[in-house]
N, C-alpha and C. Protein backbone atom coordinates (compact mmCIF):
# COMPACT_ATOMS: atom_id res chain seq x y z
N UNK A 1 124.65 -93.66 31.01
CA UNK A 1 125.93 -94.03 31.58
C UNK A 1 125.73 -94.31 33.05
N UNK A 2 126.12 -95.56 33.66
CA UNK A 2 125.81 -96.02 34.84
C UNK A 2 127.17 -96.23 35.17
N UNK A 3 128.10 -95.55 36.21
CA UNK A 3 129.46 -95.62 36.69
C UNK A 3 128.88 -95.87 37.93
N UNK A 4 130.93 -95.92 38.42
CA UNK A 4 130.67 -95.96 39.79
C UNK A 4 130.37 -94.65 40.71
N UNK A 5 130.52 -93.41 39.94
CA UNK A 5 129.99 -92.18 40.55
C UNK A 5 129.04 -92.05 40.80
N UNK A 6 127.90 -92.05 40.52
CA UNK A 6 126.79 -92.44 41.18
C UNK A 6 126.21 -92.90 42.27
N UNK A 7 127.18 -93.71 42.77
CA UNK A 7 126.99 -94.04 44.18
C UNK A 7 127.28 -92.98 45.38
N UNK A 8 128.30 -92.52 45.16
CA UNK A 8 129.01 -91.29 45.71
C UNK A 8 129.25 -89.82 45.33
N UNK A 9 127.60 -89.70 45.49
CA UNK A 9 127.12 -88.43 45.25
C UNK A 9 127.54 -87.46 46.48
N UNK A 10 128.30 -86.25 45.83
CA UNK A 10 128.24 -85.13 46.72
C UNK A 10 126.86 -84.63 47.36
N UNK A 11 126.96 -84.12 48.52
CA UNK A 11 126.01 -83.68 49.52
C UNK A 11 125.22 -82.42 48.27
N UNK A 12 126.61 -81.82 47.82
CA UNK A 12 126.07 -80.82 47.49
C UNK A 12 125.09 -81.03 46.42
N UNK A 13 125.53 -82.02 45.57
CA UNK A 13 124.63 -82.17 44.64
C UNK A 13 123.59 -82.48 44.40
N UNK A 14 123.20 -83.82 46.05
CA UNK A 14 122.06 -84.25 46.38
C UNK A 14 121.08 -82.88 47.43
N UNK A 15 121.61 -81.72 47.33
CA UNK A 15 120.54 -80.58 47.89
C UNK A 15 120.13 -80.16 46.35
N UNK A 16 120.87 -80.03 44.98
CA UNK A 16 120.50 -79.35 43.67
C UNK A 16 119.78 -80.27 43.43
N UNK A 17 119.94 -81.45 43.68
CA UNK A 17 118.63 -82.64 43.17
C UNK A 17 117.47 -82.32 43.88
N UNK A 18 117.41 -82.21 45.17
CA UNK A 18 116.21 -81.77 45.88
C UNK A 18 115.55 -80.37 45.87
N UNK A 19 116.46 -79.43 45.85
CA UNK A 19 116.01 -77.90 45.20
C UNK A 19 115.21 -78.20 43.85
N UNK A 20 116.12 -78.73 42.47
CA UNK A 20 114.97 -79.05 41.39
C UNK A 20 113.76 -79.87 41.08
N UNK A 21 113.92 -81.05 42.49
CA UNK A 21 112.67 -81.30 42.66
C UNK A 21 111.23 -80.24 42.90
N UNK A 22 111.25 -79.65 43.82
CA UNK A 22 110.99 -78.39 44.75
C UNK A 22 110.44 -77.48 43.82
N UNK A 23 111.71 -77.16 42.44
CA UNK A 23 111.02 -76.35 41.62
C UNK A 23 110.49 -76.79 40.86
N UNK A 24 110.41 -78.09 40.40
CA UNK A 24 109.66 -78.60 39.27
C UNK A 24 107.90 -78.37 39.63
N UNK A 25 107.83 -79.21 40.84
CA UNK A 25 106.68 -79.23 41.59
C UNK A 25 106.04 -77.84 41.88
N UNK A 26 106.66 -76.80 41.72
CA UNK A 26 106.07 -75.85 42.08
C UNK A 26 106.06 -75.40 40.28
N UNK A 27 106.88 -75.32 39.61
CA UNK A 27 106.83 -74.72 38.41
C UNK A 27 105.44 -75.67 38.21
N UNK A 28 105.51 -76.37 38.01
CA UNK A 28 104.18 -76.95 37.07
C UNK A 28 102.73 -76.81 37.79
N UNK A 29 102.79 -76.55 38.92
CA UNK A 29 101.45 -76.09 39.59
C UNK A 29 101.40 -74.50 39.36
N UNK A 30 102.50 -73.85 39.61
CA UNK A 30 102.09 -72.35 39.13
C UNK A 30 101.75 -72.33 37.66
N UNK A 31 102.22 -72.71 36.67
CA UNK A 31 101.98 -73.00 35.42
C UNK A 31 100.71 -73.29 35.07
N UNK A 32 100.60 -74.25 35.55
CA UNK A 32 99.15 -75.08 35.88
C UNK A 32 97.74 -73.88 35.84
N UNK A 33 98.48 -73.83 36.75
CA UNK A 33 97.41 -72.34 37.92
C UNK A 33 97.53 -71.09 36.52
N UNK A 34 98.45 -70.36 36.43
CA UNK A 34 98.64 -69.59 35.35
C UNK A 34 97.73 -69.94 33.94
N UNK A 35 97.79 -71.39 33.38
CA UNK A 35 97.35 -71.68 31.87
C UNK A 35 96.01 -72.01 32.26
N UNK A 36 95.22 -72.26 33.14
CA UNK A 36 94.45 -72.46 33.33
C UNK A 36 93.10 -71.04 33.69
N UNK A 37 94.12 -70.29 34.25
CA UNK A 37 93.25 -69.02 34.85
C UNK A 37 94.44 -67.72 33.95
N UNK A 38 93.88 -67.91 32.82
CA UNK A 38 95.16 -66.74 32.07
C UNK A 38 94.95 -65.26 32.59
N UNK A 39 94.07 -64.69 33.07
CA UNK A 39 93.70 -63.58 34.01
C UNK A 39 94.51 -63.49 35.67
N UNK A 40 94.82 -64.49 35.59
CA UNK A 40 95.73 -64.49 37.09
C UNK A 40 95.09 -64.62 37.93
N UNK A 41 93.69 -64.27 38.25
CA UNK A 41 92.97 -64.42 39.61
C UNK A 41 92.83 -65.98 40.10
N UNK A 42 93.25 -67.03 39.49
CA UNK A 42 93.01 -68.43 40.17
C UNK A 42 93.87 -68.75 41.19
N UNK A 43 94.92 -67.51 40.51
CA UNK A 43 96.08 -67.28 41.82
C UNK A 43 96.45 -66.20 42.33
N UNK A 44 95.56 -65.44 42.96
CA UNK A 44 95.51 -63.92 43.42
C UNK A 44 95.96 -62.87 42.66
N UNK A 45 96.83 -63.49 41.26
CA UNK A 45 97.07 -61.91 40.84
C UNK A 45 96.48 -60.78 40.07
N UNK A 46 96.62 -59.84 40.06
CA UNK A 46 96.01 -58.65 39.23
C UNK A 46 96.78 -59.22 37.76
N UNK A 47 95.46 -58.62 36.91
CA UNK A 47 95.86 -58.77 35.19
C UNK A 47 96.99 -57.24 35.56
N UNK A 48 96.40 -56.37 36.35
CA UNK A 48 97.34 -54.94 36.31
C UNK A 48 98.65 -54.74 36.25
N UNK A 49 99.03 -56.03 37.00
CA UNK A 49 100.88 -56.50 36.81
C UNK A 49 101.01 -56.57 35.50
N UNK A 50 100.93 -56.32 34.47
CA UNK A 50 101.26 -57.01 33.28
C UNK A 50 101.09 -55.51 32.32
N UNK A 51 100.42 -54.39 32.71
CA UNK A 51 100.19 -53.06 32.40
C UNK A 51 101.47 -52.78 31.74
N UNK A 52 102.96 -53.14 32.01
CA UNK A 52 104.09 -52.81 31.12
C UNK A 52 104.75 -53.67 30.82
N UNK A 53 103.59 -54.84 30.78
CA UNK A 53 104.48 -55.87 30.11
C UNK A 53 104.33 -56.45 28.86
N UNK A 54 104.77 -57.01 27.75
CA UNK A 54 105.03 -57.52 26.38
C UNK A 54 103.60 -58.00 26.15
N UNK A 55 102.81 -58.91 27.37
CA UNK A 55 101.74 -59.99 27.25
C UNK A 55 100.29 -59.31 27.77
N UNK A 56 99.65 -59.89 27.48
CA UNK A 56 98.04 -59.33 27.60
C UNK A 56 97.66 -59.87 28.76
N UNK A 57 97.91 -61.40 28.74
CA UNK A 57 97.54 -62.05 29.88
C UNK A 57 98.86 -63.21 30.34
N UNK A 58 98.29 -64.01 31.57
CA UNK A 58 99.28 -64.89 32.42
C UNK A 58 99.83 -66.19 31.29
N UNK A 59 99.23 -66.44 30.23
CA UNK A 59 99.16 -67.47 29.42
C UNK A 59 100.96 -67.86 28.98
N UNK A 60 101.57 -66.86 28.44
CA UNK A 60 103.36 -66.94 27.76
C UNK A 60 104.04 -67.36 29.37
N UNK A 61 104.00 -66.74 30.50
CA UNK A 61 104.30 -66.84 31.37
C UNK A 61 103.60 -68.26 32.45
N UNK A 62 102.39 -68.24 32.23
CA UNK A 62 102.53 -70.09 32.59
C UNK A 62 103.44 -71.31 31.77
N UNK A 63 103.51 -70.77 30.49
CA UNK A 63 104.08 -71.49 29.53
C UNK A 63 105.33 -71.39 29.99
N UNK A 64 105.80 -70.43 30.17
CA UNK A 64 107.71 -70.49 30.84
C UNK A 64 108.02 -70.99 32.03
N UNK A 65 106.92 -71.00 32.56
CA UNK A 65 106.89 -71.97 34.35
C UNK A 65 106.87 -73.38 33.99
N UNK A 66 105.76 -73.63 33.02
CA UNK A 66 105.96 -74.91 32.69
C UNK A 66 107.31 -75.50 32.04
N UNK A 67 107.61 -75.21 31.32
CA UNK A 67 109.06 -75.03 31.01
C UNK A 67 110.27 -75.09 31.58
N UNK A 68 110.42 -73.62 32.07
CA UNK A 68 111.56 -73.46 32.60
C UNK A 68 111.75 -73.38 34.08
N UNK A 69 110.34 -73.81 34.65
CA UNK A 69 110.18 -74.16 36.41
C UNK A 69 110.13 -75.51 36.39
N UNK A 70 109.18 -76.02 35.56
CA UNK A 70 108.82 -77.26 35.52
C UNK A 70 109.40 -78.53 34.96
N UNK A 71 109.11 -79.04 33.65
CA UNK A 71 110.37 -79.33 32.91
C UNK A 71 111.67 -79.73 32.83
N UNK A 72 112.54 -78.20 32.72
CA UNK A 72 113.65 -78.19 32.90
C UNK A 72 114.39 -78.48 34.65
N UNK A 73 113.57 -78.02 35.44
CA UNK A 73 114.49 -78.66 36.27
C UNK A 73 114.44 -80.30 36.63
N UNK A 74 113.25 -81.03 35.86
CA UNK A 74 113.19 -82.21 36.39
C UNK A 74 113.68 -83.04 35.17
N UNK A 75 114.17 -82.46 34.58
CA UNK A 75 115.19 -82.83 33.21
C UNK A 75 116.51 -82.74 33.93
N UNK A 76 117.09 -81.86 34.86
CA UNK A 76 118.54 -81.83 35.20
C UNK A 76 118.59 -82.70 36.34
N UNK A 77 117.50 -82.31 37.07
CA UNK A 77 117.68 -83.08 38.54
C UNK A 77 118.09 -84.52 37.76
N UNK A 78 117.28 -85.21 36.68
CA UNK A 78 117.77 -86.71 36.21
C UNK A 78 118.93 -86.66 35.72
N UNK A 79 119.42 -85.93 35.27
CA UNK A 79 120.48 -86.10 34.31
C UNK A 79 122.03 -85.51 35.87
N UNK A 80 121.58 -84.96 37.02
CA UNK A 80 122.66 -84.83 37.85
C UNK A 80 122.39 -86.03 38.64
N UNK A 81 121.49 -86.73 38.96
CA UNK A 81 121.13 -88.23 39.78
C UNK A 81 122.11 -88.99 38.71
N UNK A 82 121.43 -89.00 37.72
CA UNK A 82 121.96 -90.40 36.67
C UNK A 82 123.18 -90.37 35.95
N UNK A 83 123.36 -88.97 36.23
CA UNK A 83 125.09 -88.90 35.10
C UNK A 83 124.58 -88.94 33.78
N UNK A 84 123.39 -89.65 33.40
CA UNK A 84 123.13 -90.26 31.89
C UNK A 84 123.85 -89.26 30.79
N UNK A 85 124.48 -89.92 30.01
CA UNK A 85 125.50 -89.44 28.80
C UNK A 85 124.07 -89.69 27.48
N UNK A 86 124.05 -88.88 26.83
CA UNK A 86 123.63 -89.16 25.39
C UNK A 86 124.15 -88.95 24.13
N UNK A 87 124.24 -89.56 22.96
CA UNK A 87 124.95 -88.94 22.01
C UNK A 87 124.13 -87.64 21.99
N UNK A 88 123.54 -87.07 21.75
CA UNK A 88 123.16 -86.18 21.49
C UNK A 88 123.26 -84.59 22.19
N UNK A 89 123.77 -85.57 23.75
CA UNK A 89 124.10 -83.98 24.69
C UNK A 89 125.58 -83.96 24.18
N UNK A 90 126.29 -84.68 23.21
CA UNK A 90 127.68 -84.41 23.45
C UNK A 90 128.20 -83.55 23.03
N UNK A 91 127.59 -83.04 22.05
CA UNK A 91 128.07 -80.94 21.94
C UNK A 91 128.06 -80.35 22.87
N UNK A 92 127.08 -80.24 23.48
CA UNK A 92 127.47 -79.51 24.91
C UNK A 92 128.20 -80.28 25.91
N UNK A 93 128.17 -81.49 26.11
CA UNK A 93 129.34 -81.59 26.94
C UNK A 93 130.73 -81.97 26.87
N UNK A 94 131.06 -81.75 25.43
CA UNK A 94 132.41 -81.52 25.00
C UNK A 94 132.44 -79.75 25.53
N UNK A 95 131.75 -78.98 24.37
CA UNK A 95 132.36 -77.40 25.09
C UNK A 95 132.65 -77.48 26.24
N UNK A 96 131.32 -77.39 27.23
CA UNK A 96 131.88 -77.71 28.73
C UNK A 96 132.76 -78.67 29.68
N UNK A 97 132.98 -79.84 29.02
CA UNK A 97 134.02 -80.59 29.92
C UNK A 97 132.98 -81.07 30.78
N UNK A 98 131.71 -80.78 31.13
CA UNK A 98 131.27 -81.01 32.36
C UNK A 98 129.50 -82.33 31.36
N UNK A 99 129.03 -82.76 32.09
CA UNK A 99 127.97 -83.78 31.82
C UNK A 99 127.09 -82.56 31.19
N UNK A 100 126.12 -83.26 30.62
CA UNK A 100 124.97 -82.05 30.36
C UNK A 100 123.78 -81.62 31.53
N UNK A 101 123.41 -82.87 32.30
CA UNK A 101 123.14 -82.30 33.51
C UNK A 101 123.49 -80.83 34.54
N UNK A 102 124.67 -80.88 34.43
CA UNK A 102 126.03 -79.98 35.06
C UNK A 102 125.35 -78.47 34.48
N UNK A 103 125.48 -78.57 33.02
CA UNK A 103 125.35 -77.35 32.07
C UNK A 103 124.07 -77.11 31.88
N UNK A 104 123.22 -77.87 32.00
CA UNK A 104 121.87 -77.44 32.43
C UNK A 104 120.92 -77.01 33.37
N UNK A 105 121.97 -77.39 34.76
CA UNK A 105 121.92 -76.68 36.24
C UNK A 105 122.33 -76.04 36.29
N UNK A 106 123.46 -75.30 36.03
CA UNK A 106 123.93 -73.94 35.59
C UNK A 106 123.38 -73.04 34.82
N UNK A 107 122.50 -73.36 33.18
CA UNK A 107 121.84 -72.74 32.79
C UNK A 107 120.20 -72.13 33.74
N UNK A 108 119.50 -73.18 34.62
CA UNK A 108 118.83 -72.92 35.36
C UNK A 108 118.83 -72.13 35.98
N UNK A 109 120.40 -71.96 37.09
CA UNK A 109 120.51 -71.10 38.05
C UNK A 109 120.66 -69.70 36.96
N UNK A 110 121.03 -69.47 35.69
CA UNK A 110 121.08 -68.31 35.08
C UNK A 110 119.82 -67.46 34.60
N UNK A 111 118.37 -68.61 34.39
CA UNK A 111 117.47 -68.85 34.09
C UNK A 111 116.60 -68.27 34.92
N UNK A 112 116.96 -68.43 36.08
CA UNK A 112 115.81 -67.66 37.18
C UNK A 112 116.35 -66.62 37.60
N UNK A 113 117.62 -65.88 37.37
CA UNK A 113 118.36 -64.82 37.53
C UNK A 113 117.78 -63.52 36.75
N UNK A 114 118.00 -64.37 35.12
CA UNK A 114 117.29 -63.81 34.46
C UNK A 114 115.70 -63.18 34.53
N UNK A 115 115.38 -64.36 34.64
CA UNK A 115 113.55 -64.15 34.87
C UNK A 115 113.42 -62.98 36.11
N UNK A 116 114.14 -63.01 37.03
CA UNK A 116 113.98 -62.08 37.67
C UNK A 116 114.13 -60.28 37.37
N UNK A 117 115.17 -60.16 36.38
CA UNK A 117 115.90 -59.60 35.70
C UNK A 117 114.57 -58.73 34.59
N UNK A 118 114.39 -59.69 34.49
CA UNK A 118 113.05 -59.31 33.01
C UNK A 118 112.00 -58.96 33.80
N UNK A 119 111.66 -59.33 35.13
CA UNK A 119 110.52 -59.02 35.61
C UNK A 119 110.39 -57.89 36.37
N UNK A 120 111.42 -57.40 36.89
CA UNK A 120 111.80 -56.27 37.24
C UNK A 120 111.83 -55.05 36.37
N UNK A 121 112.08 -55.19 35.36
CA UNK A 121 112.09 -54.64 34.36
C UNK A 121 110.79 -54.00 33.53
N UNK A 122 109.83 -54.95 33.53
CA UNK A 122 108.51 -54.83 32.70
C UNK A 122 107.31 -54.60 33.77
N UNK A 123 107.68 -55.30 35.24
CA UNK A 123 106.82 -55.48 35.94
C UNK A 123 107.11 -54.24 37.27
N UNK A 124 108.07 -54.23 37.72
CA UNK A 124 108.79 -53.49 38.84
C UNK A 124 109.18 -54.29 40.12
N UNK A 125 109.41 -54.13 40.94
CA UNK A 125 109.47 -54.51 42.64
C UNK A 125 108.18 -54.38 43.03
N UNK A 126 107.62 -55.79 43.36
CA UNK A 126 106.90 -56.42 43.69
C UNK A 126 106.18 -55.75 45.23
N UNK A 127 105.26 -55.54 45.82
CA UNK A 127 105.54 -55.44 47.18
C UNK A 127 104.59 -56.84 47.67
N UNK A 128 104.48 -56.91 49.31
CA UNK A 128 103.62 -58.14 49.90
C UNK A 128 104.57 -59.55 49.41
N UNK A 129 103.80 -60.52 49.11
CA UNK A 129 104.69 -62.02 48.71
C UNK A 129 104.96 -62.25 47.17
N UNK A 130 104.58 -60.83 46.68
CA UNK A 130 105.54 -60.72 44.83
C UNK A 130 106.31 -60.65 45.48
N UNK A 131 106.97 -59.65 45.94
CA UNK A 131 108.57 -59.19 46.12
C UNK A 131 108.74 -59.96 47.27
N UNK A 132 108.34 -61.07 48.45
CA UNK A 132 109.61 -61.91 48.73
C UNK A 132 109.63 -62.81 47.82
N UNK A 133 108.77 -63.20 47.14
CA UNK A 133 109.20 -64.17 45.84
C UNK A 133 110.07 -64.13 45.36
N UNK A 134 110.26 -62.94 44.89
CA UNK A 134 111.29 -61.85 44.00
C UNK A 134 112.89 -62.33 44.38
N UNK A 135 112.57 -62.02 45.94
CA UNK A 135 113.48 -62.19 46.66
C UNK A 135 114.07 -63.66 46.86
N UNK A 136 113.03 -64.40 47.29
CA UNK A 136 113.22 -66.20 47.33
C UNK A 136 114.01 -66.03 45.66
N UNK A 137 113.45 -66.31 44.61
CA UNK A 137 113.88 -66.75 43.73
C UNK A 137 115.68 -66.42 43.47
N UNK A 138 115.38 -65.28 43.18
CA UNK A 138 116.68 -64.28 43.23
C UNK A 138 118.05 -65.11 43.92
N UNK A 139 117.71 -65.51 45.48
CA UNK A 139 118.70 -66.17 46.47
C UNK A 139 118.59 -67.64 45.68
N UNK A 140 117.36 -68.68 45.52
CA UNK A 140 117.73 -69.49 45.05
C UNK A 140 118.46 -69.78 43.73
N UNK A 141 118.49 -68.99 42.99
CA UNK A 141 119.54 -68.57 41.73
C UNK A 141 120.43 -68.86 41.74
N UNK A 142 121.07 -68.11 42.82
CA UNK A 142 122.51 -67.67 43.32
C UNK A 142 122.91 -68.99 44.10
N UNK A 143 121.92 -69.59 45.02
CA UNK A 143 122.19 -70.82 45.47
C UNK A 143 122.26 -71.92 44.44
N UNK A 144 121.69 -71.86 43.36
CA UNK A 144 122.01 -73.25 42.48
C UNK A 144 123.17 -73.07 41.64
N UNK A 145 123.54 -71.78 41.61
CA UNK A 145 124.96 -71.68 40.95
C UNK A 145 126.04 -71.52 41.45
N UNK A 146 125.66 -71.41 42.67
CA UNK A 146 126.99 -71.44 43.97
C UNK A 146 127.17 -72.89 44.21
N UNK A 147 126.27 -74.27 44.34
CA UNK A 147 126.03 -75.43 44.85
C UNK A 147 127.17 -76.25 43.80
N UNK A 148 126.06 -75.74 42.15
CA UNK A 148 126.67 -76.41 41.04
C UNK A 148 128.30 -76.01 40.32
N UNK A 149 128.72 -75.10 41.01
CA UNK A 149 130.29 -74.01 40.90
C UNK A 149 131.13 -75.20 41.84
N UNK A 150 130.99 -75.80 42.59
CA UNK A 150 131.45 -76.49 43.84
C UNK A 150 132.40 -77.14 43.25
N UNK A 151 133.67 -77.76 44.10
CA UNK A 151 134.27 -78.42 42.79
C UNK A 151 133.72 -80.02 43.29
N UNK A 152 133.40 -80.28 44.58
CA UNK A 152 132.66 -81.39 44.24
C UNK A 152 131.77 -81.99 43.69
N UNK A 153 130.90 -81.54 43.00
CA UNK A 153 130.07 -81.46 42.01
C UNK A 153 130.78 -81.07 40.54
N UNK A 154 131.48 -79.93 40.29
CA UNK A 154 132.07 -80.35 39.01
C UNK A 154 132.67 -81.29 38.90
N UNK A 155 133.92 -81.81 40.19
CA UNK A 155 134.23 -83.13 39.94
C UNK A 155 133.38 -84.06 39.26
N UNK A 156 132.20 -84.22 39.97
CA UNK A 156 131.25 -85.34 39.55
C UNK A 156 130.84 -85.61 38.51
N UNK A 157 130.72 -84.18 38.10
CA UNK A 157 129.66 -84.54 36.86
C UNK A 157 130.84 -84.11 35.63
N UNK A 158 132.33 -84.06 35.70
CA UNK A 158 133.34 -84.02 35.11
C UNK A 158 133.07 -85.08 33.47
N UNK A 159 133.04 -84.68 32.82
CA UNK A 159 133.07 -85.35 31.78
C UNK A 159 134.08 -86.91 31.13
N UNK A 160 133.95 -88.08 31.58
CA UNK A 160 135.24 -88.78 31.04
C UNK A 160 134.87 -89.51 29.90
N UNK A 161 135.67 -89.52 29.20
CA UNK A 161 135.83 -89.97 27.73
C UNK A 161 135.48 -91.88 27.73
């Protein structure tokens, strides 16, 4: 779907386009880094982080960077640039009223909330640049669901028939 909204993109929305740039690029190099060195040391970490966690090694967890760092945000960032409608997102963007872009930047910002959530959990509070990570991520969370909550941006990506 190519409207005239598109042209007149909220500010706010063009920082969630550039934030999911940001994370894509980083999801898929940590990923990268992770599936490649499943021991963690290709990227300083101890296998010891993982002592209470579900996984043996970095391998499930590069796989979710790739994914859900990588991937998915450069799946929404297009779909909040382009508006693009598909038949196929239209279950979800009937429930929501809002584009699927919209509901998939929202799921994101819930996404790294989560992940934080789980990692805390299995892993603990981080100290050194785990835990401002911890911390970065955490705030950017809260920032992509505060950005995408906006009503200029729900305006935008408002669903019309």
């Amino acid at each position: 779907m190519n409207d005239s909204k598109t042209g007149h993109r909220p500010a706010a929305l063009k920082v969630l386009v550039a934030l999911e740039g940001v994370f894509a690029i980083v999801g898929f190099m940590s990923g990268y880094g992770l599936l490649s060195s499943p021991s963690g040391e290709g990227l300083g970490l101890s296998i010891d982080l993982l002592d209470n966690a579900p996984v043996s090694d970095y391998t499930l967890v590069g796989l979710f960077f790739v994914a859900f760092y990588g991937i998915l945000p450069s799946m929404t960032a297009y779909g909040l640039w382009t508006r693009r409608r598909w038949r196929w997102t239209d279950a979800v963007n009937k429930w929501t009223g809002q584009l699927w872009g919209w509901t998939a930047t929202a799921a994101l910002g819930i996404i790294m909330l989560l992940w934080i959530v789980v990692e805390l959990i299995f892993v603990g509070a981080l100290s050194g640049i785990g835990g401002a990570l911890q911390i970065v991520i955490t705030v950017l969370g809260v920032v992509v669901l505060g950005l995408v909550t906006r009503p200029s941006v729900r305006s935008h990506m408002r669903l019309e028939d």
